[in-house]
PDB file of N, CA and C in Angstrom:
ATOM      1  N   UNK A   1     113.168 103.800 113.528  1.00  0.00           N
ATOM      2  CA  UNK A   1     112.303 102.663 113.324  1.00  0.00           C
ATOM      3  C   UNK A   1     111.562 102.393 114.623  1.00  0.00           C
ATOM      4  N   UNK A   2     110.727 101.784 114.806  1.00  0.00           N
ATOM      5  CA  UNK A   2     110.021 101.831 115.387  1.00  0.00           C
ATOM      6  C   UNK A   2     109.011 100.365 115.430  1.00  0.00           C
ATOM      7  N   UNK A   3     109.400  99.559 116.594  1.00  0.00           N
ATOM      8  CA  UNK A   3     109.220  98.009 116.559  1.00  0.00           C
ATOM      9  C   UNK A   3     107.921  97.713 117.696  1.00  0.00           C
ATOM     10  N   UNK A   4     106.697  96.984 116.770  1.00  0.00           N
ATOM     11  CA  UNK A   4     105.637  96.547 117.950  1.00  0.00           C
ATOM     12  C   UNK A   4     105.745  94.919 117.757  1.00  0.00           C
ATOM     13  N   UNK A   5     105.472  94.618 118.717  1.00  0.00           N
ATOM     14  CA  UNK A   5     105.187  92.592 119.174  1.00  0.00           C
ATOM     15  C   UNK A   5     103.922  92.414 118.875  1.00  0.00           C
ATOM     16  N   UNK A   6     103.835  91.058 118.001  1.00  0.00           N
ATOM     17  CA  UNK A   6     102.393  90.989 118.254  1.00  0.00           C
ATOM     18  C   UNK A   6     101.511  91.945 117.268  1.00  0.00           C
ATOM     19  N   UNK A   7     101.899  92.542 116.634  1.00  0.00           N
ATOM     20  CA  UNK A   7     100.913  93.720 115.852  1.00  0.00           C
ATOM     21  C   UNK A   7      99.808  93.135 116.156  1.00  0.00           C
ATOM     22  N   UNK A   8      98.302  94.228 116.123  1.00  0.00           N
ATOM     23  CA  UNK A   8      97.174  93.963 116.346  1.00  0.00           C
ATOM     24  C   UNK A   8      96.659  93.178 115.020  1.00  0.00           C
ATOM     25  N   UNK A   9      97.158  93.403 113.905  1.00  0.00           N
ATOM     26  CA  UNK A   9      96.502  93.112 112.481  1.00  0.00           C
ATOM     27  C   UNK A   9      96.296  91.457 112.410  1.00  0.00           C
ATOM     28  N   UNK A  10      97.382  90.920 112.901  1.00  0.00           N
ATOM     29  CA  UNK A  10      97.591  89.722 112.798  1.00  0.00           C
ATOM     30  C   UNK A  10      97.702  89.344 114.443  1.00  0.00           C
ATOM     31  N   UNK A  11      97.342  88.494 115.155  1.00  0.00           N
ATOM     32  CA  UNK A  11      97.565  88.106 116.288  1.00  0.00           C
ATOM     33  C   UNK A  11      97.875  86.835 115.925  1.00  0.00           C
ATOM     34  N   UNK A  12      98.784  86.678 117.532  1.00  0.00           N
ATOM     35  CA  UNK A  12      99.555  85.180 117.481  1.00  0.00           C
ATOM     36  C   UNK A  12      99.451  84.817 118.955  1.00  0.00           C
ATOM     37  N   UNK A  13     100.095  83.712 118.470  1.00  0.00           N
ATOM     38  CA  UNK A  13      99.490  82.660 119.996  1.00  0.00           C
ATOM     39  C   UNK A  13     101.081  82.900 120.549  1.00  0.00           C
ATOM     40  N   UNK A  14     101.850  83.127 120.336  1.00  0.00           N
ATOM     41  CA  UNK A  14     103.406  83.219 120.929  1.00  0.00           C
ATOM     42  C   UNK A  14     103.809  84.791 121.427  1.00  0.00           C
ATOM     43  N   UNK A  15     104.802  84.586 122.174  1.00  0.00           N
ATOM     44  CA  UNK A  15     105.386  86.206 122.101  1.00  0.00           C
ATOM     45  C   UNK A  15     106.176  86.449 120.354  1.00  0.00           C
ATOM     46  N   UNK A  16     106.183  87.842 120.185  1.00  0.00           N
ATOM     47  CA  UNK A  16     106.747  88.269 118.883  1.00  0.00           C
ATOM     48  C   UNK A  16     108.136  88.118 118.840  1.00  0.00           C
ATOM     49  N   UNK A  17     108.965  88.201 117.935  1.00  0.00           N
ATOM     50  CA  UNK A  17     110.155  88.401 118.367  1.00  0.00           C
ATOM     51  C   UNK A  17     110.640  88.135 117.071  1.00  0.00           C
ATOM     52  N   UNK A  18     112.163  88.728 116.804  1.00  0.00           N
ATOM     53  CA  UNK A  18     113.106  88.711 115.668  1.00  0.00           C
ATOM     54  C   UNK A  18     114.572  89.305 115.570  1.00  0.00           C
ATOM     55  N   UNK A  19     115.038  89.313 114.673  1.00  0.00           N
ATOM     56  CA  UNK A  19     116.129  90.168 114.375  1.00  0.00           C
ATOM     57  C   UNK A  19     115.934  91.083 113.005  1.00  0.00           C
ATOM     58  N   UNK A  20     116.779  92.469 113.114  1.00  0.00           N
ATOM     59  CA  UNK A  20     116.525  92.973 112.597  1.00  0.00           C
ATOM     60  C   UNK A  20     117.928  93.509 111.970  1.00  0.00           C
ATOM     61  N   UNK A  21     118.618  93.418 111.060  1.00  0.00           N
ATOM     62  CA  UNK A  21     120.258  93.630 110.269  1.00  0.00           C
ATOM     63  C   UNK A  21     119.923  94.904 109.156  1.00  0.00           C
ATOM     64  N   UNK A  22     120.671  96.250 109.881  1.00  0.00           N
ATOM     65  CA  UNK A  22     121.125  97.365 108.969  1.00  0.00           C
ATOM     66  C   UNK A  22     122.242  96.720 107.825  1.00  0.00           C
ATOM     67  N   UNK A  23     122.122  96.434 106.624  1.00  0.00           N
ATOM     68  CA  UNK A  23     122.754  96.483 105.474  1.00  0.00           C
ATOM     69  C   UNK A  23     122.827  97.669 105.081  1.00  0.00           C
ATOM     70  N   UNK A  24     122.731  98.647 105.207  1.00  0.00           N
ATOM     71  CA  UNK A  24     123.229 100.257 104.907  1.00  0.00           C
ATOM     72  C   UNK A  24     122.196 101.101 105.255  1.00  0.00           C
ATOM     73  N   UNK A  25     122.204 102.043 105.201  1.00  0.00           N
ATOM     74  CA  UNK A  25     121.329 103.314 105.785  1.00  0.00           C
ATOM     75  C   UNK A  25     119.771 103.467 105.793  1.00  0.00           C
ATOM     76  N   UNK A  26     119.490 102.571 104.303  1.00  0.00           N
ATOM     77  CA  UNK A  26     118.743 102.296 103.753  1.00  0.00           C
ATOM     78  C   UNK A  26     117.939 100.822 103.345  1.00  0.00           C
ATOM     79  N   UNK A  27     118.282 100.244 103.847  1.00  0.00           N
ATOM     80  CA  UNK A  27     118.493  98.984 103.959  1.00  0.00           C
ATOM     81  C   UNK A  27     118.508  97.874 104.547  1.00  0.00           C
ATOM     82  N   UNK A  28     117.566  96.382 104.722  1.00  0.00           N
ATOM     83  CA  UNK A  28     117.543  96.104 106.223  1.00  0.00           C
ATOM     84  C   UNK A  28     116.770  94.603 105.779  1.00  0.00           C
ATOM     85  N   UNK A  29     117.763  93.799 106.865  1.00  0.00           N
ATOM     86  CA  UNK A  29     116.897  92.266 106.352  1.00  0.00           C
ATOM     87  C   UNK A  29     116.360  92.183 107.989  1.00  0.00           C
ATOM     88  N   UNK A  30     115.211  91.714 107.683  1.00  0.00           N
ATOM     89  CA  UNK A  30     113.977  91.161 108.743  1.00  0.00           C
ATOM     90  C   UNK A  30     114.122  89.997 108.991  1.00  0.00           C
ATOM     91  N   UNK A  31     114.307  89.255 110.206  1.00  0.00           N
ATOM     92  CA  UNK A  31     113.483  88.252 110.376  1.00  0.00           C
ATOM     93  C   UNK A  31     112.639  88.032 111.350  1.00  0.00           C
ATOM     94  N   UNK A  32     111.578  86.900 111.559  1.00  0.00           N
ATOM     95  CA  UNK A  32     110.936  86.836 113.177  1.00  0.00           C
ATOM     96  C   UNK A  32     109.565  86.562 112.834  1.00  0.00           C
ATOM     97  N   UNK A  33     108.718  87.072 113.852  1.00  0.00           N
ATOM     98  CA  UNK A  33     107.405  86.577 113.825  1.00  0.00           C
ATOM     99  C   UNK A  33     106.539  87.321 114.950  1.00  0.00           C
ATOM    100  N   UNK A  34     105.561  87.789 114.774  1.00  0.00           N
ATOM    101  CA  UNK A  34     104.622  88.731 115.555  1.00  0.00           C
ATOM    102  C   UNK A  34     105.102  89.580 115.530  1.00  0.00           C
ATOM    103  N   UNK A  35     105.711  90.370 114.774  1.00  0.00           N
ATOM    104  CA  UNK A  35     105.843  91.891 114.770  1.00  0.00           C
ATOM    105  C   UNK A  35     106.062  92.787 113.712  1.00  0.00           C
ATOM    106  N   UNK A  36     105.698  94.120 114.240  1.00  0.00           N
ATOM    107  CA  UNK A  36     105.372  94.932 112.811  1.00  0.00           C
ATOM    108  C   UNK A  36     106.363  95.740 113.492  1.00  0.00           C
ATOM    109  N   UNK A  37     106.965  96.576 111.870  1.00  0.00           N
ATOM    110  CA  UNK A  37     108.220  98.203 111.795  1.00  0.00           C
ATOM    111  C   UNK A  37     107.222  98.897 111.170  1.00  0.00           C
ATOM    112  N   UNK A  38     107.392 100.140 111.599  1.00  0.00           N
ATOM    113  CA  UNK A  38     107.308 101.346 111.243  1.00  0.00           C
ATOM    114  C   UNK A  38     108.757 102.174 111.245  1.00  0.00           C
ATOM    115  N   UNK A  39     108.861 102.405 109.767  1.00  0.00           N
ATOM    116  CA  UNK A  39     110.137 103.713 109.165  1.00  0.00           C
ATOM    117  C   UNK A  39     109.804 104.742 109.615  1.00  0.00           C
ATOM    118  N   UNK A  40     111.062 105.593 110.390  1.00  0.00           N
ATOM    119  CA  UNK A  40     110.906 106.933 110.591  1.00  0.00           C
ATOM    120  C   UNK A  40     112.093 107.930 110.218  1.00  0.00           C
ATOM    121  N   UNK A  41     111.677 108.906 109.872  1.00  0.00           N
ATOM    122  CA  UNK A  41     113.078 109.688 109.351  1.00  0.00           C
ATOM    123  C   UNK A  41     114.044 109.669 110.595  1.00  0.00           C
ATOM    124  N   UNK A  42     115.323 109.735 109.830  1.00  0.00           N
ATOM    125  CA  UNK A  42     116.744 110.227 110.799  1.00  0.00           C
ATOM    126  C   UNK A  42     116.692 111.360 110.962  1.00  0.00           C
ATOM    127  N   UNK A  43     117.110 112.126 112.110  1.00  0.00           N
ATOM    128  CA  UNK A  43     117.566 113.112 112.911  1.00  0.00           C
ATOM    129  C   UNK A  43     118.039 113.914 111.688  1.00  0.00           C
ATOM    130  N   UNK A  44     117.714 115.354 111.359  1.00  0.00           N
ATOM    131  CA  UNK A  44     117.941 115.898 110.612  1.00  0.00           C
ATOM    132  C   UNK A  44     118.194 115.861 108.946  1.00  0.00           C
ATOM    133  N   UNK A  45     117.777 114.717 108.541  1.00  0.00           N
ATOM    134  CA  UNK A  45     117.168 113.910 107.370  1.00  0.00           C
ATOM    135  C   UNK A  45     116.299 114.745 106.499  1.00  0.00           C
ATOM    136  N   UNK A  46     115.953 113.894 105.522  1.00  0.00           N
ATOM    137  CA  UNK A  46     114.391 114.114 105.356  1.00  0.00           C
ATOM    138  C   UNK A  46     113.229 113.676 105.602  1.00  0.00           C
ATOM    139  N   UNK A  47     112.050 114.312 105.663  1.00  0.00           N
ATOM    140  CA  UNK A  47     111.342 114.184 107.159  1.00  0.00           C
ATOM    141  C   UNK A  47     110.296 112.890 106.747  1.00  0.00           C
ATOM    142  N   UNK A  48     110.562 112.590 105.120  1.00  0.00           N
ATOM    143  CA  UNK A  48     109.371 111.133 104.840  1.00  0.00           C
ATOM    144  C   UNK A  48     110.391 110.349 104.681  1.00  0.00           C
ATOM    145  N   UNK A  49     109.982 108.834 105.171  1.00  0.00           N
ATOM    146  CA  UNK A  49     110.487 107.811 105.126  1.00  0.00           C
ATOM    147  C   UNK A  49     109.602 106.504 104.310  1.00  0.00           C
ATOM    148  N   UNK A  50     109.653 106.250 103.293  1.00  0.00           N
ATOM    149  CA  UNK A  50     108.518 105.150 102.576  1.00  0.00           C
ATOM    150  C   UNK A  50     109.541 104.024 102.289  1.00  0.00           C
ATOM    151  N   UNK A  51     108.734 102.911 101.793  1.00  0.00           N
ATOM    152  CA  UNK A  51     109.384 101.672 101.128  1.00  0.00           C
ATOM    153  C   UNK A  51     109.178 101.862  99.617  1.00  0.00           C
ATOM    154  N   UNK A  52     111.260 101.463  99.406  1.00  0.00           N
ATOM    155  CA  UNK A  52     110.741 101.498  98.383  1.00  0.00           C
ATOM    156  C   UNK A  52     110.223 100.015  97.413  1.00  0.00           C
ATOM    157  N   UNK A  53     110.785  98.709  98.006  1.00  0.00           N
ATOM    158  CA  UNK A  53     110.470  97.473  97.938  1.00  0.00           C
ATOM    159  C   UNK A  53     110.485  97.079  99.184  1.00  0.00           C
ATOM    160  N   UNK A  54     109.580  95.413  99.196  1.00  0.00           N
ATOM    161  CA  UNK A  54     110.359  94.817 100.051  1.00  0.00           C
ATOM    162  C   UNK A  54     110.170  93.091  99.692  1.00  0.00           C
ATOM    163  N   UNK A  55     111.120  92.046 100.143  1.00  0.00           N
ATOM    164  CA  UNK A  55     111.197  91.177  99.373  1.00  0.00           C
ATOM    165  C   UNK A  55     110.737  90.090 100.486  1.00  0.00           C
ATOM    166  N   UNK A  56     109.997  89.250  99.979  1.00  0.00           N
ATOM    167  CA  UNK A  56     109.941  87.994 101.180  1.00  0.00           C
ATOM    168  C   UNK A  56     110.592  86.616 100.335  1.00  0.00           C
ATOM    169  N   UNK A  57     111.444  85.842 101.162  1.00  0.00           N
ATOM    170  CA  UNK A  57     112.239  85.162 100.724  1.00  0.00           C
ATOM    171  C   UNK A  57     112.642  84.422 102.126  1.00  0.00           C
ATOM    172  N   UNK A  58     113.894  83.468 101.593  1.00  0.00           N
ATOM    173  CA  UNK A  58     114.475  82.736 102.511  1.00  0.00           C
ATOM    174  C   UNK A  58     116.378  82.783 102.097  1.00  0.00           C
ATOM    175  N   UNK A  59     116.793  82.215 103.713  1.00  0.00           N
ATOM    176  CA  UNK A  59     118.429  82.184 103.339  1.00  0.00           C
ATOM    177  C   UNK A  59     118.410  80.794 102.817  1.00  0.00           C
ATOM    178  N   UNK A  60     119.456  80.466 102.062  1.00  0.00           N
ATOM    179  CA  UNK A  60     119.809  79.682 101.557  1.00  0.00           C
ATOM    180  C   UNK A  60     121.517  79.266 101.676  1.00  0.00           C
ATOM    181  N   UNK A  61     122.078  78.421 101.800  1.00  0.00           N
ATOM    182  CA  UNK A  61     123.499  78.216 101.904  1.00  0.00           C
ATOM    183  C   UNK A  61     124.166  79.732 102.450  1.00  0.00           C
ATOM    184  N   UNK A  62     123.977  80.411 103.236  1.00  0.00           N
ATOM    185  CA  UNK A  62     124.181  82.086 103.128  1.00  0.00           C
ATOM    186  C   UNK A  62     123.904  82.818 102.543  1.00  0.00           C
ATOM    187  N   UNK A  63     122.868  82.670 101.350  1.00  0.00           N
ATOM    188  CA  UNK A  63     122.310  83.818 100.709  1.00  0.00           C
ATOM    189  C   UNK A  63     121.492  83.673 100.671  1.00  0.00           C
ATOM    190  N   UNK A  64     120.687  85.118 100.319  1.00  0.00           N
ATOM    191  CA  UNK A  64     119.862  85.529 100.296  1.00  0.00           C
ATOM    192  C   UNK A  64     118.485  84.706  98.490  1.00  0.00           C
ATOM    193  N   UNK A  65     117.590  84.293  98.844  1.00  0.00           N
ATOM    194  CA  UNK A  65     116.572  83.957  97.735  1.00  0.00           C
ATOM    195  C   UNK A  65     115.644  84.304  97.727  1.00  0.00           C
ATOM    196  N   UNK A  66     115.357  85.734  96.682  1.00  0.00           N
ATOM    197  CA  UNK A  66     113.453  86.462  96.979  1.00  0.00           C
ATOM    198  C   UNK A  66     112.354  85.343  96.426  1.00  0.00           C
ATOM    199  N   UNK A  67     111.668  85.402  96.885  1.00  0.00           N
ATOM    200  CA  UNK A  67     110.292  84.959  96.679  1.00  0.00           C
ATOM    201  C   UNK A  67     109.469  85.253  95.748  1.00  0.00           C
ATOM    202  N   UNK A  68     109.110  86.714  96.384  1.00  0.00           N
ATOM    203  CA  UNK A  68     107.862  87.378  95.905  1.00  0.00           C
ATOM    204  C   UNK A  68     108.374  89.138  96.457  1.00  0.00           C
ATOM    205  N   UNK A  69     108.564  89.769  95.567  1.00  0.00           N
ATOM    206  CA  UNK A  69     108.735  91.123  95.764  1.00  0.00           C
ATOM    207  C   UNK A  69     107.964  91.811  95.331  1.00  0.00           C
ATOM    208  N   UNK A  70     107.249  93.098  96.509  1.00  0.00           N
ATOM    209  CA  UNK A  70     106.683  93.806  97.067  1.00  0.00           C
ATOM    210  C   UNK A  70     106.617  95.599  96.397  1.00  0.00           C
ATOM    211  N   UNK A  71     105.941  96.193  95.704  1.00  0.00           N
ATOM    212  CA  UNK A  71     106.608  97.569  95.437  1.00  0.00           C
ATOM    213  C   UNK A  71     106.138  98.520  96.811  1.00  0.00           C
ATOM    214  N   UNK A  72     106.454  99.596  97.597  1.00  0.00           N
ATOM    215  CA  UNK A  72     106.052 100.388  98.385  1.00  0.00           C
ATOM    216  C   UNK A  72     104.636 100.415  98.404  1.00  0.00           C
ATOM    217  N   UNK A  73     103.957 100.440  97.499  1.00  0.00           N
ATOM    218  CA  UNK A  73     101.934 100.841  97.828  1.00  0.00           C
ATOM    219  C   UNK A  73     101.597  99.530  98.059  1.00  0.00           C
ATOM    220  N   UNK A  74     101.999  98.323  98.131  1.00  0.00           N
ATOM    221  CA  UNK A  74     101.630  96.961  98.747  1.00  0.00           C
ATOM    222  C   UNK A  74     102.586  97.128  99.825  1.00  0.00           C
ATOM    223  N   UNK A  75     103.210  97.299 100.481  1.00  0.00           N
ATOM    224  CA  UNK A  75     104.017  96.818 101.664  1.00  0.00           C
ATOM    225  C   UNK A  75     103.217  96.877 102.765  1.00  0.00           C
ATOM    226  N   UNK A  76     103.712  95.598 103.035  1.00  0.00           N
ATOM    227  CA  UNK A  76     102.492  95.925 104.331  1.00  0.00           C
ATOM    228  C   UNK A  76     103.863  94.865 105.351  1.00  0.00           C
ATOM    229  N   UNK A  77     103.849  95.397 106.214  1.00  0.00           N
ATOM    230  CA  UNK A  77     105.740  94.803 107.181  1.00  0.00           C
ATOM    231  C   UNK A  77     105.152  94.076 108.267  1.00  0.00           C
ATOM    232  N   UNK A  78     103.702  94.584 109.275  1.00  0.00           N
ATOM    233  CA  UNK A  78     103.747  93.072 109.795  1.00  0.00           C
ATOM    234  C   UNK A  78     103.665  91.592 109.447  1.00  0.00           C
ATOM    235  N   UNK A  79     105.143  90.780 110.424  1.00  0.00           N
ATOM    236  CA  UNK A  79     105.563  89.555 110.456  1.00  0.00           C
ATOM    237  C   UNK A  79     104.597  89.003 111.208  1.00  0.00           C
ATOM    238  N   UNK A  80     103.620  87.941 110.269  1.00  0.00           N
ATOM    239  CA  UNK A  80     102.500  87.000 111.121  1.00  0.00           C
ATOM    240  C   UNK A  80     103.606  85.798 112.009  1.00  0.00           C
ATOM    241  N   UNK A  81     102.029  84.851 112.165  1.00  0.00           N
ATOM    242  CA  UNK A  81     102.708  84.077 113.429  1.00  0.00           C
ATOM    243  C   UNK A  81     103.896  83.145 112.827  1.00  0.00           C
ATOM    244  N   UNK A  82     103.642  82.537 111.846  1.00  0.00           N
ATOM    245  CA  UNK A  82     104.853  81.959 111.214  1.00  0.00           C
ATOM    246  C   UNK A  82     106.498  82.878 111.080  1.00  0.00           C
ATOM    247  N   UNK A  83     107.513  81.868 111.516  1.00  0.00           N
ATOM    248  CA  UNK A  83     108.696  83.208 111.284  1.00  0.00           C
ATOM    249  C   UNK A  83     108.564  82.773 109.548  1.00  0.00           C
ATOM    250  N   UNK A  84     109.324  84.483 109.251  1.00  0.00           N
ATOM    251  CA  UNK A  84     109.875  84.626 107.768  1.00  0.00           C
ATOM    252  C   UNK A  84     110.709  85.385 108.098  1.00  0.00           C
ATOM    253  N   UNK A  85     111.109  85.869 106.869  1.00  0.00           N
ATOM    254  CA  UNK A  85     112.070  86.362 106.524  1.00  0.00           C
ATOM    255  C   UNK A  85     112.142  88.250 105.692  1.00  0.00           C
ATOM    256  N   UNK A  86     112.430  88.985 105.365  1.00  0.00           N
ATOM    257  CA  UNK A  86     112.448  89.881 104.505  1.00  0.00           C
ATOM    258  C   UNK A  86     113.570  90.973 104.587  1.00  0.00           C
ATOM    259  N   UNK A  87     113.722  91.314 103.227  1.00  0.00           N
ATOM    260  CA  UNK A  87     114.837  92.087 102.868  1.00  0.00           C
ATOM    261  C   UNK A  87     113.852  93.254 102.226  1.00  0.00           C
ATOM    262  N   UNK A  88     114.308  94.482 103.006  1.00  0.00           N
ATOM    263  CA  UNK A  88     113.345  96.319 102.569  1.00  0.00           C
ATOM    264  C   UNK A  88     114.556  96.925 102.417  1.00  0.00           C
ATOM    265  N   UNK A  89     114.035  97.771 101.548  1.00  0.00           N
ATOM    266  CA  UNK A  89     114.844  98.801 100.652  1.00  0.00           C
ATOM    267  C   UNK A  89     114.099  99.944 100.937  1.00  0.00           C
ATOM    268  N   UNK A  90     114.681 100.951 101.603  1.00  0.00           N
ATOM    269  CA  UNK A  90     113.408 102.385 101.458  1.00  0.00           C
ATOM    270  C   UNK A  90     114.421 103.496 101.035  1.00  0.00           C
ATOM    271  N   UNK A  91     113.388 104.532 100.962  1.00  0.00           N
ATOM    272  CA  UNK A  91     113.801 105.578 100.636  1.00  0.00           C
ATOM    273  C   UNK A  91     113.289 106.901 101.395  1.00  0.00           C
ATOM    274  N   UNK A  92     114.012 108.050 101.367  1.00  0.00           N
ATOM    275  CA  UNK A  92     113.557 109.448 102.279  1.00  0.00           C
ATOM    276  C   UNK A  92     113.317 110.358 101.300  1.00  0.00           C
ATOM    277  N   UNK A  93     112.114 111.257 101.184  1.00  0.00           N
ATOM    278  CA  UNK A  93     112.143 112.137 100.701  1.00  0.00           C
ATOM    279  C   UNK A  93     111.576 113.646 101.121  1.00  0.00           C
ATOM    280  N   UNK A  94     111.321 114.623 100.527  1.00  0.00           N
ATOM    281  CA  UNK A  94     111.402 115.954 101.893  1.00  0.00           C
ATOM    282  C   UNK A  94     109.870 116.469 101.061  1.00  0.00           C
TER     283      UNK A  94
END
């Protein structure tokens, strides 16, 4: 993966910043603000890495509540200046 501050697409008046939680291999909740991911294959993997959703939402009492979910040909992962939130699901294929 591969993390920029600030993406150019969206500019912000703050520094970027977030957290970012592996839920499995494949799998990964976002949070933060000014910054964009880029997926990249694992080390001897397969060599494409796409989304296969991704969900924007909020926590709630400890869980998780989607919003508005995303299929892969809309994903678009930079976090504008407001923080949010998101939960991505991808997939590898060769």
């Amino acid at each position: 993966m591969r993390v920029r501050f600030n993406a150019p697409r969206r500019a912000c008046k703050t520094p970027g910043g977030g957290i970012i939680i592996a839920l499995a291999d494949d799998e990964y909740t976002v949070a933060g603000h000014g910054l964009g991911l880029e997926f990249t294959a694992r080390p001897g993997g397969l060599p494409n890495v796409d989304c296969y959703y991704h969900e924007e939402g909020t926590f709630s009492a400890g869980r998780w509540t989607p919003r508005r979910r995303l299929n892969g040909d809309e994903y678009n992962c930079p976090l504008g200046e407001d923080p949010e939130a998101r939960h991505i699901k991808l997939y590898s294929y060769g």
